[in-house]
N, C-alpha and C. Protein backbone atom coordinates (compact mmCIF):
# COMPACT_ATOMS: atom_id res chain seq x y z
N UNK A 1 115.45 113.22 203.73
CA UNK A 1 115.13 112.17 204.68
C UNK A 1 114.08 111.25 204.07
N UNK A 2 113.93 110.40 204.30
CA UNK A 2 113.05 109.18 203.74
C UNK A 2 112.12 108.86 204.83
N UNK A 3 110.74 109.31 204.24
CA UNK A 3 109.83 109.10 205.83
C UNK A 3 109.64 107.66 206.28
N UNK A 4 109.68 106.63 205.16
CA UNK A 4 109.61 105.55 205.72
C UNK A 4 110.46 105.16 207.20
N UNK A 5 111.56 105.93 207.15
CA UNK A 5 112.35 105.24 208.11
C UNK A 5 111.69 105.97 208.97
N UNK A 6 111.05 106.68 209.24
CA UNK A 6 110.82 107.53 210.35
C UNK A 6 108.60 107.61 210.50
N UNK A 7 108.41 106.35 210.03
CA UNK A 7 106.77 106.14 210.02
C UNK A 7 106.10 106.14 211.39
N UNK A 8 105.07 106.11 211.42
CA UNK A 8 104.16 106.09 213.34
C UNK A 8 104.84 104.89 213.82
N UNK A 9 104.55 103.59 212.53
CA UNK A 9 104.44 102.31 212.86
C UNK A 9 106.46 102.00 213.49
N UNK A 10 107.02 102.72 212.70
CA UNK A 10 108.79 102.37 212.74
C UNK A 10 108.53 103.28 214.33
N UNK A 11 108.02 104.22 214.65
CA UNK A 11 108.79 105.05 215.99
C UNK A 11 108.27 104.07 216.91
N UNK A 12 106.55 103.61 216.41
CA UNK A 12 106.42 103.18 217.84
C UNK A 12 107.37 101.83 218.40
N UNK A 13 107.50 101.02 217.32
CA UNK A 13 108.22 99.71 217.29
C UNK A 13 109.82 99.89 218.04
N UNK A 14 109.97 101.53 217.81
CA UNK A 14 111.51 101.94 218.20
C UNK A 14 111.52 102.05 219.98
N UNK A 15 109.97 102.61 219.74
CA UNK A 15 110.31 103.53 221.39
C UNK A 15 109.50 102.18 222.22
N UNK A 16 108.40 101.64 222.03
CA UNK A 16 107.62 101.15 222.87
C UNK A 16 107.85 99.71 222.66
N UNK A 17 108.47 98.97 221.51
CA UNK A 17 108.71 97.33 221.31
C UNK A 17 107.55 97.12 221.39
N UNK A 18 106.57 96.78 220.87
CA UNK A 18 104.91 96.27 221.49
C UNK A 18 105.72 94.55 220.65
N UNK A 19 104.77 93.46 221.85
CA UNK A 19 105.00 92.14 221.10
C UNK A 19 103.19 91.40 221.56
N UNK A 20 103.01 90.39 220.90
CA UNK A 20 101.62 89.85 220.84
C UNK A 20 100.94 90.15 221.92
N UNK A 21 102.26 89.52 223.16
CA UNK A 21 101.67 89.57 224.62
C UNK A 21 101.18 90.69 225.27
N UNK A 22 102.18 91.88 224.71
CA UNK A 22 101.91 93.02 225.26
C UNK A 22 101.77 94.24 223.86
N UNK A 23 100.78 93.86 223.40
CA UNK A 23 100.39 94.69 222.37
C UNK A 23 100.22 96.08 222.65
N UNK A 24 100.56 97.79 221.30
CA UNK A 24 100.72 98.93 221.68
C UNK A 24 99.37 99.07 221.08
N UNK A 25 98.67 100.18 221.28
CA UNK A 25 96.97 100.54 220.78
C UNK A 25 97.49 102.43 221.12
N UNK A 26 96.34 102.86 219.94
CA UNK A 26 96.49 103.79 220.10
C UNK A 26 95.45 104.76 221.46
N UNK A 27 95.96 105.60 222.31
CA UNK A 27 94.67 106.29 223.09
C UNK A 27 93.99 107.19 222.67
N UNK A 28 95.21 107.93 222.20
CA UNK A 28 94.20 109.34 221.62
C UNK A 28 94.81 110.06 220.58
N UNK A 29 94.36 110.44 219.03
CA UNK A 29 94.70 110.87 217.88
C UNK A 29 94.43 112.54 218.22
N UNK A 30 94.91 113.38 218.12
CA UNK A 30 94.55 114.93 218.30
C UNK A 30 95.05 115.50 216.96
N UNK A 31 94.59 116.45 216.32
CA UNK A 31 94.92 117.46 215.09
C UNK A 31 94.77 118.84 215.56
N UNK A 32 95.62 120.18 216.30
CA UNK A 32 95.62 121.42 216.54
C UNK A 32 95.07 121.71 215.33
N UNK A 33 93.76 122.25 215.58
CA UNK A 33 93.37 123.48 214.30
C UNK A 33 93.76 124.63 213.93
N UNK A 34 94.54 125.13 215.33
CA UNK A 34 95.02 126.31 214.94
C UNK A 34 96.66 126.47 214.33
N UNK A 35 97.42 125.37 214.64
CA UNK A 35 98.75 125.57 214.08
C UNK A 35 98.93 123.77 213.16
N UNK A 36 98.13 123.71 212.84
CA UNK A 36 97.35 121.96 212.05
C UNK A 36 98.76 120.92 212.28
N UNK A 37 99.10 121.18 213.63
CA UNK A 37 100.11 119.74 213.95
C UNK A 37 99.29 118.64 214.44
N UNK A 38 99.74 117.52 214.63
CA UNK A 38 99.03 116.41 214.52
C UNK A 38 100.14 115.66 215.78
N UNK A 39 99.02 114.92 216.87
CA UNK A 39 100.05 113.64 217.77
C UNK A 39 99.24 112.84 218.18
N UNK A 40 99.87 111.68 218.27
CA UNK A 40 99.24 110.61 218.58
C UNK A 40 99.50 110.34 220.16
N UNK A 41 98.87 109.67 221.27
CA UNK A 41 99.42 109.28 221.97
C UNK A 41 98.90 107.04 222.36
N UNK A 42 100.30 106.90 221.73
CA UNK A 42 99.99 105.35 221.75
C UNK A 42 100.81 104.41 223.50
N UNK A 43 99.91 103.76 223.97
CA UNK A 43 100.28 103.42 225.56
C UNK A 43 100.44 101.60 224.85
N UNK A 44 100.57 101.00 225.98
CA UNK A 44 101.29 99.97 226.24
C UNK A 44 101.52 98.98 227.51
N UNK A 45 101.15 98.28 227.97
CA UNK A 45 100.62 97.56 229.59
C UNK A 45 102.56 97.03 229.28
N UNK A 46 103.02 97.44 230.40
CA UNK A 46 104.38 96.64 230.34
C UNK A 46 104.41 95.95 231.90
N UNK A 47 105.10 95.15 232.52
CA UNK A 47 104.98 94.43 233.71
C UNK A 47 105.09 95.58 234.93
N UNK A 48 105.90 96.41 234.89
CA UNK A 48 105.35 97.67 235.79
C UNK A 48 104.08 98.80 235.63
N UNK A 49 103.43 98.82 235.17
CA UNK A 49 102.94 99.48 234.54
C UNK A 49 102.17 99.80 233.39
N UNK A 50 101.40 100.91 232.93
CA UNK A 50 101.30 101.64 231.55
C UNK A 50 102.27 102.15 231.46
N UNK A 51 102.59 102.05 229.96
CA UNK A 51 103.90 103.21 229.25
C UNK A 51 102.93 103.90 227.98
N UNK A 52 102.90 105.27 228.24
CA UNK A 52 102.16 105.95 227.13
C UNK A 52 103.32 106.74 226.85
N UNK A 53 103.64 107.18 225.28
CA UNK A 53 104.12 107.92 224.64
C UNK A 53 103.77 109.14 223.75
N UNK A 54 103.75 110.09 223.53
CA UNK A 54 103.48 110.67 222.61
C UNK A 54 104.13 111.02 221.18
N UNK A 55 103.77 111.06 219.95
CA UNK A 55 104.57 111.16 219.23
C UNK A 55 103.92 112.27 217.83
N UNK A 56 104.36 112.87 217.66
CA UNK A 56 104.17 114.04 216.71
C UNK A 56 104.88 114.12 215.53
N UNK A 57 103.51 114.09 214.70
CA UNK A 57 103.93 114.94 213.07
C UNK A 57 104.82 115.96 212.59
N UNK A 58 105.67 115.63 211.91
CA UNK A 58 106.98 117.31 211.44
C UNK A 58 106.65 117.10 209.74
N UNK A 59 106.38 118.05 209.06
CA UNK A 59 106.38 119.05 208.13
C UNK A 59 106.68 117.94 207.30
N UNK A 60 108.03 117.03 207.24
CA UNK A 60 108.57 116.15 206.61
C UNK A 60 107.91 115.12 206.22
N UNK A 61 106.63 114.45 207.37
CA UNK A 61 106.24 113.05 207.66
C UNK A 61 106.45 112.76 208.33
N UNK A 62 107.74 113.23 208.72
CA UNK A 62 108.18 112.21 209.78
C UNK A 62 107.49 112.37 211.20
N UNK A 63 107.48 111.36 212.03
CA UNK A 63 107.02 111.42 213.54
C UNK A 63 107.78 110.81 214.37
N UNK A 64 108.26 111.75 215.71
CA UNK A 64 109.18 111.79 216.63
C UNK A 64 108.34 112.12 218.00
N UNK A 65 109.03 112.36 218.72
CA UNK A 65 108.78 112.19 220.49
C UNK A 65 108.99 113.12 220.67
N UNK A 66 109.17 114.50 219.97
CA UNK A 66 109.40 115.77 220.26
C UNK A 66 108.54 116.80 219.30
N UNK A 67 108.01 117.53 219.89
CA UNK A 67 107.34 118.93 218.75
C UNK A 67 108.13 119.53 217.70
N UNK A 68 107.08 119.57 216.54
CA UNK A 68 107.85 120.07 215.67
C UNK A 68 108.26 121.70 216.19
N UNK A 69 109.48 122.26 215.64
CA UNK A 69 109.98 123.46 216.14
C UNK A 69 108.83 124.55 215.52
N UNK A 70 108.35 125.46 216.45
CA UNK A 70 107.24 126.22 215.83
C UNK A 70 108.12 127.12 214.97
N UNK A 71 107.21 127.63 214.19
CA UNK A 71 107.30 129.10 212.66
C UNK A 71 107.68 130.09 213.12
N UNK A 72 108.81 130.90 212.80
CA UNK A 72 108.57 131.65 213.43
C UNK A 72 108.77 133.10 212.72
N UNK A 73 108.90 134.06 212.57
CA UNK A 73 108.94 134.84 211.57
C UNK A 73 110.29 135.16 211.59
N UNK A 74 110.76 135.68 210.22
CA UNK A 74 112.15 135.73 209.91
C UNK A 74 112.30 136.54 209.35
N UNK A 75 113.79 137.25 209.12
CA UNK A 75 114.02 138.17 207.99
C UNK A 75 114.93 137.81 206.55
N UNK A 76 114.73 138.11 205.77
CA UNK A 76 115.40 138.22 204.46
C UNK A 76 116.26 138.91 203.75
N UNK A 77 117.34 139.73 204.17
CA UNK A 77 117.51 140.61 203.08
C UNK A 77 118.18 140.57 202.39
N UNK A 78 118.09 139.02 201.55
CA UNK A 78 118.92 138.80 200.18
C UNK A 78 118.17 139.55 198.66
N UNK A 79 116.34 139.16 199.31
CA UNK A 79 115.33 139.60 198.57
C UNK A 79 115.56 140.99 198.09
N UNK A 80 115.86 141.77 199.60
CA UNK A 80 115.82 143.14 199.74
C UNK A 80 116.50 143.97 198.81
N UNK A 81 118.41 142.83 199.07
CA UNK A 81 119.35 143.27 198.58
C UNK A 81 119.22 143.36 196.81
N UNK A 82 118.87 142.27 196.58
CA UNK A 82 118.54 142.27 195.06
C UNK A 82 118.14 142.90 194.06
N UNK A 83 116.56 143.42 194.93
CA UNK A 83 115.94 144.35 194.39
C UNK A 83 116.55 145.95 194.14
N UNK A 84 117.65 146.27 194.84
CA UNK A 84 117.99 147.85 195.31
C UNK A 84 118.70 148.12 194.13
């Protein structure tokens, strides 16, 4: 995958359109220390409303509107098999 296509600046432009009039800003940058994912949440004054989004860091670069899928432990036994 090519992170460019998938940058903060490309999602937000995807999900939120910000234009001069109604410019996007970010609210709040967060970094989990304990599982070190990273999201932004960038809002937006649209004629109804605020529109806030959130958007999160994956492993790749890339950043999407969904959590990256957590770790989870797995088994192997090609390793296993090899060794025997």
């Amino acid at each position: 995958m090519i992170t460019t296509e998938k940058s903060l600046h490309w999602a937000v432009d995807k999900w939120l359109a910000p234009t001069p009039a109604m410019p996007a800003r970010v609210k709040c940058f967060c970094r989990n220390a304990l599982s070190r994912q990273r999201f932004v949440c960038i809002e937006t004054l649209r004629p109804d409303g605020v529109l806030a989004i959130f958007f999160f860091r994956h492993g790749d670069g890339s950043w999407n509107v969904f959590p990256p899928a957590a770790e989870r432990p797995a088994m192997n036994g090609y390793r296993r098999a090899a060794q025997a």
